[in-house]
Protein backbone atom coordinates (compact mmCIF):
# COMPACT_ATOMS: atom_id res chain seq x y z
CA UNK A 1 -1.06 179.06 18.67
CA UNK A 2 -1.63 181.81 21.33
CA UNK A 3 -3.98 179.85 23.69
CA UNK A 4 -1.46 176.60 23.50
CA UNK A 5 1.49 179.40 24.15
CA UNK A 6 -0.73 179.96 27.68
CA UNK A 7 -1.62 176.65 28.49
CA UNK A 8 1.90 175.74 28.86
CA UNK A 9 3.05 178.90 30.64
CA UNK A 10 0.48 177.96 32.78
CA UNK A 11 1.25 174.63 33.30
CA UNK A 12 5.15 175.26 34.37
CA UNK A 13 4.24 178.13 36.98
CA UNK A 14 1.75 175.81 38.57
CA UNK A 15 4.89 173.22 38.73
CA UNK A 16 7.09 176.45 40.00
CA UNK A 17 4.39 176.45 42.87
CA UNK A 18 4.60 173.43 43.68
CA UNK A 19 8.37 172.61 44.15
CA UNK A 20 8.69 175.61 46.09
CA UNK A 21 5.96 174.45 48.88
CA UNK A 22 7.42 170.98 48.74
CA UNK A 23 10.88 172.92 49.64
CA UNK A 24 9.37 175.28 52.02
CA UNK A 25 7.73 172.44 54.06
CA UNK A 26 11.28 170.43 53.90
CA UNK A 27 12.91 173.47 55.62
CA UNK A 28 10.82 173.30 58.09
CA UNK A 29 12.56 169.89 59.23
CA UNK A 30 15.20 171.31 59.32
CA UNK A 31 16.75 169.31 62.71
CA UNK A 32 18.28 171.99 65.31
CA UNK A 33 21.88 172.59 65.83
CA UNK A 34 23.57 171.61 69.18
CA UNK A 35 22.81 174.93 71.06
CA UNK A 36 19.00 174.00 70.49
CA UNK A 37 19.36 170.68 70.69
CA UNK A 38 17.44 168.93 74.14
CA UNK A 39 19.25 169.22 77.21
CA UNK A 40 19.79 165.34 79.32
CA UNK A 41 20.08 165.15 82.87
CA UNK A 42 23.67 163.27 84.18
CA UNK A 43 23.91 162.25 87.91
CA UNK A 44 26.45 163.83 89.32
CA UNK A 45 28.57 163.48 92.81
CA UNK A 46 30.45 166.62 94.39
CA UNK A 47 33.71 165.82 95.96
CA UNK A 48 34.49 165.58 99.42
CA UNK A 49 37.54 164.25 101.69
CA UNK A 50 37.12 160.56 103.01
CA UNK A 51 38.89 158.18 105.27
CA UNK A 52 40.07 154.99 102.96
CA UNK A 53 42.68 152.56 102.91
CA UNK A 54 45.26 152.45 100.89
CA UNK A 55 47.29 150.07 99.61
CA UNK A 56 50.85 150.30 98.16
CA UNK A 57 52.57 147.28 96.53
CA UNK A 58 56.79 146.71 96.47
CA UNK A 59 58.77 143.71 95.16
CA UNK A 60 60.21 141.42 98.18
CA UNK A 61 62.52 138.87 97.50
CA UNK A 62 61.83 135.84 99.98
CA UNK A 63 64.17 133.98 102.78
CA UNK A 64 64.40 131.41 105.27
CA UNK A 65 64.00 132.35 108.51
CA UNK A 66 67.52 130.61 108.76
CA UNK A 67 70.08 129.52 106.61
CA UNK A 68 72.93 127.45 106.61
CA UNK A 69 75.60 126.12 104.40
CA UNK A 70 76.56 122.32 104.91
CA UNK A 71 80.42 122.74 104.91
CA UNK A 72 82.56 119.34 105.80
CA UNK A 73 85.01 119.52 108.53
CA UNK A 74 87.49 117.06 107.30
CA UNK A 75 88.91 116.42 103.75
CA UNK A 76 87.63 112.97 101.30
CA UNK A 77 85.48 111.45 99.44
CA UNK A 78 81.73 111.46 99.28
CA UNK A 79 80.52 108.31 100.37
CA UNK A 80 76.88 108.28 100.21
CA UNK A 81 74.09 111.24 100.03
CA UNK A 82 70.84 110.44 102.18
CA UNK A 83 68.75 113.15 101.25
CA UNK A 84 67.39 114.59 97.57
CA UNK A 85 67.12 118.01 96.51
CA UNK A 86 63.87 120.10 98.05
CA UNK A 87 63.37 117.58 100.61
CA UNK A 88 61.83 118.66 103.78
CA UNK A 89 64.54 117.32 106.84
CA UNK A 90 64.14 117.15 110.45
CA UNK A 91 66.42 118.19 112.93
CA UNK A 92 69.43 115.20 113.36
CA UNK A 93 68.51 113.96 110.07
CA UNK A 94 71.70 111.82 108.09
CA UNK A 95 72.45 113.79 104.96
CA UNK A 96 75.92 112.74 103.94
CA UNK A 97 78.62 109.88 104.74
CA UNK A 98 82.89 111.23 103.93
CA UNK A 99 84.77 108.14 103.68
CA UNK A 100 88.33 108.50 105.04
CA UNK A 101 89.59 105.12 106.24
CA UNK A 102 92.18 107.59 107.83
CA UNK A 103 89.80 108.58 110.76
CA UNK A 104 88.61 104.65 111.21
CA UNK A 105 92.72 103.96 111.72
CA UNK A 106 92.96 106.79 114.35
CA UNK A 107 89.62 105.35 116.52
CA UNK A 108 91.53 101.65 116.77
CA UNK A 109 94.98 103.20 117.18
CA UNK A 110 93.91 105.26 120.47
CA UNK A 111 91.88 102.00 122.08
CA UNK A 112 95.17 100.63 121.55
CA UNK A 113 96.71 103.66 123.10
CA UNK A 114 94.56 103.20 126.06
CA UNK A 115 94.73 99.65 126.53
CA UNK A 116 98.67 100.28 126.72
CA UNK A 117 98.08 102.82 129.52
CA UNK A 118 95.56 101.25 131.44
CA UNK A 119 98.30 98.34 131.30
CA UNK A 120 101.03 100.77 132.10
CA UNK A 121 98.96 102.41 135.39
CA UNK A 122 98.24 98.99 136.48
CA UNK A 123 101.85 97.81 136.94
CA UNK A 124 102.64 101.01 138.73
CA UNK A 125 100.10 100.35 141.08
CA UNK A 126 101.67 96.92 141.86
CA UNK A 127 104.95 97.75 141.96
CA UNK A 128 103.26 100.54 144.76
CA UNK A 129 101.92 98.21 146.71
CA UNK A 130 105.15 95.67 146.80
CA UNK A 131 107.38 98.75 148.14
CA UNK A 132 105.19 100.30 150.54
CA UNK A 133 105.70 97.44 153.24
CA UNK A 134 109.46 97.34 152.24
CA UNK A 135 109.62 101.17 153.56
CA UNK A 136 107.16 100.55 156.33
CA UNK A 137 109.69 98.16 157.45
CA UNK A 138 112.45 100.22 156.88
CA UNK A 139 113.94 97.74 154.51
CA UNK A 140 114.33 100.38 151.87
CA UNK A 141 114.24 103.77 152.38
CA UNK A 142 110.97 106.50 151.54
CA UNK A 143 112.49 107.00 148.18
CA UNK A 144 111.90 104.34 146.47
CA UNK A 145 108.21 104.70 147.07
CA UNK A 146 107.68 107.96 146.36
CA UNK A 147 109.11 107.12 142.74
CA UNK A 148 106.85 104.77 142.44
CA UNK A 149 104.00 107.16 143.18
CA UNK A 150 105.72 109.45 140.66
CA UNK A 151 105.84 106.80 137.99
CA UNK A 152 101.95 105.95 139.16
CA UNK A 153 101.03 109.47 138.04
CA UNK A 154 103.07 109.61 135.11
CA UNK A 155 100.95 106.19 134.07
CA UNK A 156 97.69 107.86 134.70
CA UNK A 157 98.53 110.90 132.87
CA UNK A 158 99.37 108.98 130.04
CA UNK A 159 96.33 106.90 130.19
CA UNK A 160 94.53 110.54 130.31
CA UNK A 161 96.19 111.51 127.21
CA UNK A 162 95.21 108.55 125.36
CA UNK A 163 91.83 108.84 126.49
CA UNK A 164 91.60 112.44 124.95
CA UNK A 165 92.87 111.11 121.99
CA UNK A 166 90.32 108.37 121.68
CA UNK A 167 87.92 110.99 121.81
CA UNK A 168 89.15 113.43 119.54
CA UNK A 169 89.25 110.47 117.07
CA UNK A 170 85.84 109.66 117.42
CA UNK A 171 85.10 112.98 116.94
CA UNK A 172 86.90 113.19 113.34
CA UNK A 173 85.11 109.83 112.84
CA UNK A 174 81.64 111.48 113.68
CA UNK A 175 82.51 113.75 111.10
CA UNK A 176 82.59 111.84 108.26
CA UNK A 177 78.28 111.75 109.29
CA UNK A 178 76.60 115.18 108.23
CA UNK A 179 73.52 115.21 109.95
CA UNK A 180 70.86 118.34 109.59
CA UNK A 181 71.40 120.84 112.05
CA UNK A 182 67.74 122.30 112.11
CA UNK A 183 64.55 121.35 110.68
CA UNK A 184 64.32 123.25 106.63
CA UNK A 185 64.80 122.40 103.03
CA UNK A 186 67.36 121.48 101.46
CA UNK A 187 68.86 123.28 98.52
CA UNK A 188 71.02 122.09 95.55
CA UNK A 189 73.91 119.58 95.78
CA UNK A 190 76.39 120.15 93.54
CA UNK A 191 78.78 117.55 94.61
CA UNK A 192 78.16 113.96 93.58
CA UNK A 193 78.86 110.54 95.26
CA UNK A 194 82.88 110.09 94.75
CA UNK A 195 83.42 113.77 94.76
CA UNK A 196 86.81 114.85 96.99
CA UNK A 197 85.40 117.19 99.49
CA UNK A 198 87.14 119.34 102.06
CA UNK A 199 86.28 123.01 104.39
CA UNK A 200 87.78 124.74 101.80
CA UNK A 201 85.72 124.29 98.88
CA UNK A 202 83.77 127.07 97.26
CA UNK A 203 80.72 125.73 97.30
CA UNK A 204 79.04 123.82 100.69
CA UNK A 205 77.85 120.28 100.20
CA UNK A 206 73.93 122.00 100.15
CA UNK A 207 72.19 124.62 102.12
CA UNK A 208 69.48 124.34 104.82
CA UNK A 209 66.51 126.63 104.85
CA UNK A 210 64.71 127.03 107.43
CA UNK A 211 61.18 128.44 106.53
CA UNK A 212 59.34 128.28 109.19
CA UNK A 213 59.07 131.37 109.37
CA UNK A 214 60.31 133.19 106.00
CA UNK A 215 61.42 137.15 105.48
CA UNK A 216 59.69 139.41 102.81
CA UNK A 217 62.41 141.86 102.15
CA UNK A 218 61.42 145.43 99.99
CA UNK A 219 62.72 148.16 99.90
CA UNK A 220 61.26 151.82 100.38
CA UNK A 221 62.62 155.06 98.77
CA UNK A 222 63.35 158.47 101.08
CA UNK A 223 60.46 160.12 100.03
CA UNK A 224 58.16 156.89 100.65
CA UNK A 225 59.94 156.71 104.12
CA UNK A 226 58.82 159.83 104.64
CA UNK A 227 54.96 159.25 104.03
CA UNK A 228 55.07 156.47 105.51
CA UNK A 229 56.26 157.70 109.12
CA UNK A 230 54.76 161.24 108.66
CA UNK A 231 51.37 159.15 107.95
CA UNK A 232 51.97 156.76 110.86
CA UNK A 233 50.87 157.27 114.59
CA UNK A 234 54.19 156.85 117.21
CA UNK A 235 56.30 159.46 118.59
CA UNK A 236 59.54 157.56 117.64
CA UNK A 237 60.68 155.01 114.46
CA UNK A 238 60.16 152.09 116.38
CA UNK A 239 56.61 153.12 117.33
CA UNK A 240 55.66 154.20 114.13
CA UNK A 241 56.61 150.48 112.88
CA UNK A 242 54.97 149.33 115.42
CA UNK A 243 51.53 151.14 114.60
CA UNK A 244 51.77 149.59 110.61
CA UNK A 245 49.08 147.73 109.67
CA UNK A 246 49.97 144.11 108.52
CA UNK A 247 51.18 143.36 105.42
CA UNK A 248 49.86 140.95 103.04
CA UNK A 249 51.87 139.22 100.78
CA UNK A 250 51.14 138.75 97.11
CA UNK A 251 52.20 135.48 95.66
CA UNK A 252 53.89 135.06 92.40
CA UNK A 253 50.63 133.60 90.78
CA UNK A 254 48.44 136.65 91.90
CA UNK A 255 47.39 134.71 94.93
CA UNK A 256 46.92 136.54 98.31
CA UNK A 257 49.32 134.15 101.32
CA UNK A 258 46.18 133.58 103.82
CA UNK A 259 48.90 134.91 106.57
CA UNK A 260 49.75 138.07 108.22
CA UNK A 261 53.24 139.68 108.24
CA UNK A 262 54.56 141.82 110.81
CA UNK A 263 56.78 145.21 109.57
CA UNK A 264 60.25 145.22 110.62
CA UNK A 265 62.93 147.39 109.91
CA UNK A 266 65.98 145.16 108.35
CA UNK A 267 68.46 148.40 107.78
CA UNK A 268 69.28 151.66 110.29
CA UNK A 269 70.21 153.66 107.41
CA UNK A 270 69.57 154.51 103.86
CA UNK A 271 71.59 152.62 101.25
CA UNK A 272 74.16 155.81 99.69
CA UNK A 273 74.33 153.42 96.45
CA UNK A 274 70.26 152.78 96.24
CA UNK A 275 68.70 155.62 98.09
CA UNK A 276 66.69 153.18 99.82
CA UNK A 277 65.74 151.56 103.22
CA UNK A 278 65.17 147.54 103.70
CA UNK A 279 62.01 146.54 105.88
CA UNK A 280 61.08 143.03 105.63
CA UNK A 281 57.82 141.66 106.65
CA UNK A 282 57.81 138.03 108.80
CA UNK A 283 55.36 135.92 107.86
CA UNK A 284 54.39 132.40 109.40
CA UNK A 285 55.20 129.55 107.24
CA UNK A 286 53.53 126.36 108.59
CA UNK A 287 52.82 124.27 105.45
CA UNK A 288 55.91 125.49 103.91
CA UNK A 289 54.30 127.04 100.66
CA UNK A 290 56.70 129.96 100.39
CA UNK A 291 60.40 128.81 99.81
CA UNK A 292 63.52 131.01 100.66
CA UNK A 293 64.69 132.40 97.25
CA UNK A 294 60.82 133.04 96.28
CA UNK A 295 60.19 136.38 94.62
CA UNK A 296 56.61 137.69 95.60
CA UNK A 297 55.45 141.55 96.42
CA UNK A 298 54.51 142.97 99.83
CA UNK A 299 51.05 144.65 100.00
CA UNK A 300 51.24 147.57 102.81
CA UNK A 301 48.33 149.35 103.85
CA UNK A 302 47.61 153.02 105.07
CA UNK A 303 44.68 154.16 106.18
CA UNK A 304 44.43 157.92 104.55
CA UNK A 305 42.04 159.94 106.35
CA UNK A 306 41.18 162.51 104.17
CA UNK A 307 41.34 161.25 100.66
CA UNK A 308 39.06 162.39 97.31
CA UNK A 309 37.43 158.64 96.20
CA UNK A 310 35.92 158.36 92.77
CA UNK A 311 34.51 154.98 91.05
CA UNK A 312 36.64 153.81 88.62
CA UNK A 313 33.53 154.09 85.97
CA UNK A 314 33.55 157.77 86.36
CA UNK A 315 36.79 157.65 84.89
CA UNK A 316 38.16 156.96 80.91
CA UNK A 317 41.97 156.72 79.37
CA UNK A 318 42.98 158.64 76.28
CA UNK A 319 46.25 158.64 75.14
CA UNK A 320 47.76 157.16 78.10
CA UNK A 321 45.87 159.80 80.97
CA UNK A 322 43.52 159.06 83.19
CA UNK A 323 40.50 161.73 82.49
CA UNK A 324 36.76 162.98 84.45
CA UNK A 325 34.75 165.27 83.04
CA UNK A 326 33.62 168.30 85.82
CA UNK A 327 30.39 170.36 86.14
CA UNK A 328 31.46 174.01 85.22
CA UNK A 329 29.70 177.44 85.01
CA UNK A 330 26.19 177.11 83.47
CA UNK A 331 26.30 173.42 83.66
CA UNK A 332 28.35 172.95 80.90
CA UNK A 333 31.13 169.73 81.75
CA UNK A 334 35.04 170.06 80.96
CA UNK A 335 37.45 166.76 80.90
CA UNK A 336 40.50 167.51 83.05
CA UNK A 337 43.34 164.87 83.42
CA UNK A 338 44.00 163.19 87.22
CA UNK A 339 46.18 160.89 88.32
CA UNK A 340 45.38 158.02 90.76
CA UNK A 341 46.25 154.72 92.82
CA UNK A 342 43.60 152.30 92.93
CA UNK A 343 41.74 150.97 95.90
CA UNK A 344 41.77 147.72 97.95
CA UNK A 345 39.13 146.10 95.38
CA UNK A 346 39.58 147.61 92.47
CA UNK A 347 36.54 149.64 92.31
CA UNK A 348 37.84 153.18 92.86
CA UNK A 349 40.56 154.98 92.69
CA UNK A 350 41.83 157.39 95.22
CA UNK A 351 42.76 161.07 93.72
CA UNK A 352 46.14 162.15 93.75
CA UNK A 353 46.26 164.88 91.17
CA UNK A 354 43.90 166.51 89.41
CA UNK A 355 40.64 167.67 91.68
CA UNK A 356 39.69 169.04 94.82
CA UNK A 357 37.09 169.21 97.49
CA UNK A 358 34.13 170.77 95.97
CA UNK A 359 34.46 169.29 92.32
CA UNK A 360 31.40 168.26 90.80
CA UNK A 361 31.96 164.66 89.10
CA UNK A 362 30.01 163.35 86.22
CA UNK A 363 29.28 159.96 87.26
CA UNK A 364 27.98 158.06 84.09
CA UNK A 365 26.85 158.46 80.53
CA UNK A 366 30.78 159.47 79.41
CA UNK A 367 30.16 158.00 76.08
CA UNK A 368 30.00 160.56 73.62
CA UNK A 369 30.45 163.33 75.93
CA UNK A 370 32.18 166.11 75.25
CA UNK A 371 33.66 169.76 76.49
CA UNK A 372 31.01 172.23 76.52
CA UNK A 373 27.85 170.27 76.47
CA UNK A 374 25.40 171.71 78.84
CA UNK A 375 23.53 169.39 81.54
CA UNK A 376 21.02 169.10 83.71
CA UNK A 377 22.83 167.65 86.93
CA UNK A 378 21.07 165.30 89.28
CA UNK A 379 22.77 164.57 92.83
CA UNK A 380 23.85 160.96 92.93
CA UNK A 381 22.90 158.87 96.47
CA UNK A 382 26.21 159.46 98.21
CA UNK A 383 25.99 156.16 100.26
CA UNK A 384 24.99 154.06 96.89
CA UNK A 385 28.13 156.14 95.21
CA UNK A 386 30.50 154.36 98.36
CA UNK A 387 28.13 151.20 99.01
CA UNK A 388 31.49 148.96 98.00
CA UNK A 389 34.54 151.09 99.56
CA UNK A 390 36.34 149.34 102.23
């Protein structure tokens, strides 16, 4: 029994041996922890001021260059409409006939009126010229003529008289024709052939826009006024408007109006109930695209001439912030939070919050970064960094 007893004592330490090189080796596997684990290069860009446009966006509401309300002059009924709503109409154009037979009765009544005169002033000049020899002969005496040149002048004053009345007949007459006072659009018509129509009614017969040129009006809080003229060449307000660079006007489908506004200041003061100042921004309408009543924003650029530019894919959100991560002491990054407007093509954003000249940006690789892991930064190409700022 004693050499069996041996064999297997044997046996199990050489098994002992065994697990505990197998474990031994394993240890040695053992992957590093972070502090040990291989360093990676990032390219990096340090921060420094640069000239850049900017651009700032506001919500305009759009009008006519003119408008005007189609009121009639004289009361009745709506006889015929010559025009539908939208249309474009030129200047002269028939829009609307007002039937009152009224006007048609005064017309004949004052030829009548003049016929009557002309009648009248002709029989005074006859019985002129059948007293004049009388007196010349000293048949009758001066007296009698000069009454008839009194009556004469009484006849053509009345024949004056119904001549002015002719024509302010006519005149009501030429009212019951609304023609278009300017070239535009025409708006809504609420009235409807038959209606009974007269100056005093609420609403006009339609409106007439005028949009060849239209208005872009926004509106710009004190503190934006502020920027705006403190970051604006001109020793007074109207040569600081002046010096703004066009605006561009921002459709409502996203689409960029191939035209050019000019700035113009629509209001001397600021609004106590708003805070705010109107500008509008004229724009050429030649093809008519923009209508008045149009809602569409006004794009106004500055040019900022020392600004901190990063690329937008330096940057990542979390919870709503706007975050970079920064080279620190012993190469070791940090995320901060920034905040930021974005640039003309979307590409960058320019810093307003956050960093300062001198701040070391990590440029790419964010993706499973994080606070405290140490680098090995590599200068990025500053002019590859910028290649696509405007």
């Amino acid at each position: 029994m004693r050499p069996k007893f041996l064999l297997l004592a044997f046996i199990i330490a050489a098994q002992c041996i065994q697990l505990f090189s197998c474990n031994s080796g394993d240890a040695k596997n053992v992957p590093l922890d972070n502090a040990q684990s291989e360093i990676k290069d990032f390219k990096v860009l340090t921060l420094s001021p640069r000239k850049v446009k900017v651009n700032a966006d506001f919500p305009a509401t759009i009008q006519g260059q003119q408008i005007i309300e189609i009121r009639p002059k004289i009361d009745g009924y709506i006889d015929a409409i010559y025009v539908k709503e939208g249309a474009s109409v030129k200047k002269g154009q028939l829009l609307f006939r007002i039937s009152n037979p009224q006007y048609e009765q005064e017309v004949i009544t004052a030829n009548a009126s003049i016929k009557s005169a002309e009648a009248d002033v002709d029989a005074a000049k006859m019985q002129i010229a059948k007293v004049k020899p009388l007196v010349e002969k000293e048949i009758i005496s001066k007296f009698e003529l000069e009454s008839a040149q009194y009556a004469l002048k009484s006849k053509e004053a009345a024949l004056a008289q119904a001549k002015a009345a002719l024509i302010n007949a006519q005149t009501n007459l030429g009212y019951t024709l609304l023609r278009s006072p300017a070239n535009g659009v025409i708006g809504t018509i609420p009235y409807k052939v038959g209606a009974l129509v007269n100056s005093t009614n609420a609403e006009p017969l339609t409106s007439l826009s005028n949009i060849g040129n239209v208005f872009a009006y926004y509106s710009l809080n004190e503190k934006q006024l502020l920027q705006y003229f403190s970051s604006t060449a001109g020793s007074t307000i109207q040569e600081k408007i002046n010096n703004m660079l066009p605006a561009t006007l921002v459709l409502a489908d996203g689409s960029l109006y191939p035209e050019k506004g000019k700035i113009e200041m629509a209001s001397g003061m600021i609004s106590t109930e708003t805070g705010t100042a109107t500008f509008k921004a004229i724009f050429e309408n030649p093809l008519g695209i923009i209508r008045s009543g149009a809602s569409a924003t006004v794009r106004i650029p500055t040019i900022v001439d020392s600004a901190l530019v990063v690329p937008q894919s330096a940057t990542y959100e979390l919870q709503d912030k706007r975050l970079v991560y920064i080279l620190g002491k012993d190469n070791k990054v940090s995320s901060i939070a920034i905040t930021v407007i974005p640039s003309d093509n979307g590409q960058y954003f320019i810093i307003t919050g956050g960093l300062k000249p001198g701040d070391t940006l990590i440029l790419e690789g964010l993706i499973g970064l994080k606070d405290n892991t140490q680098i090995i930064p590599k200068q990025a190409n500053v002019d590859s960094v910028y290649a696509n700022l405007k």
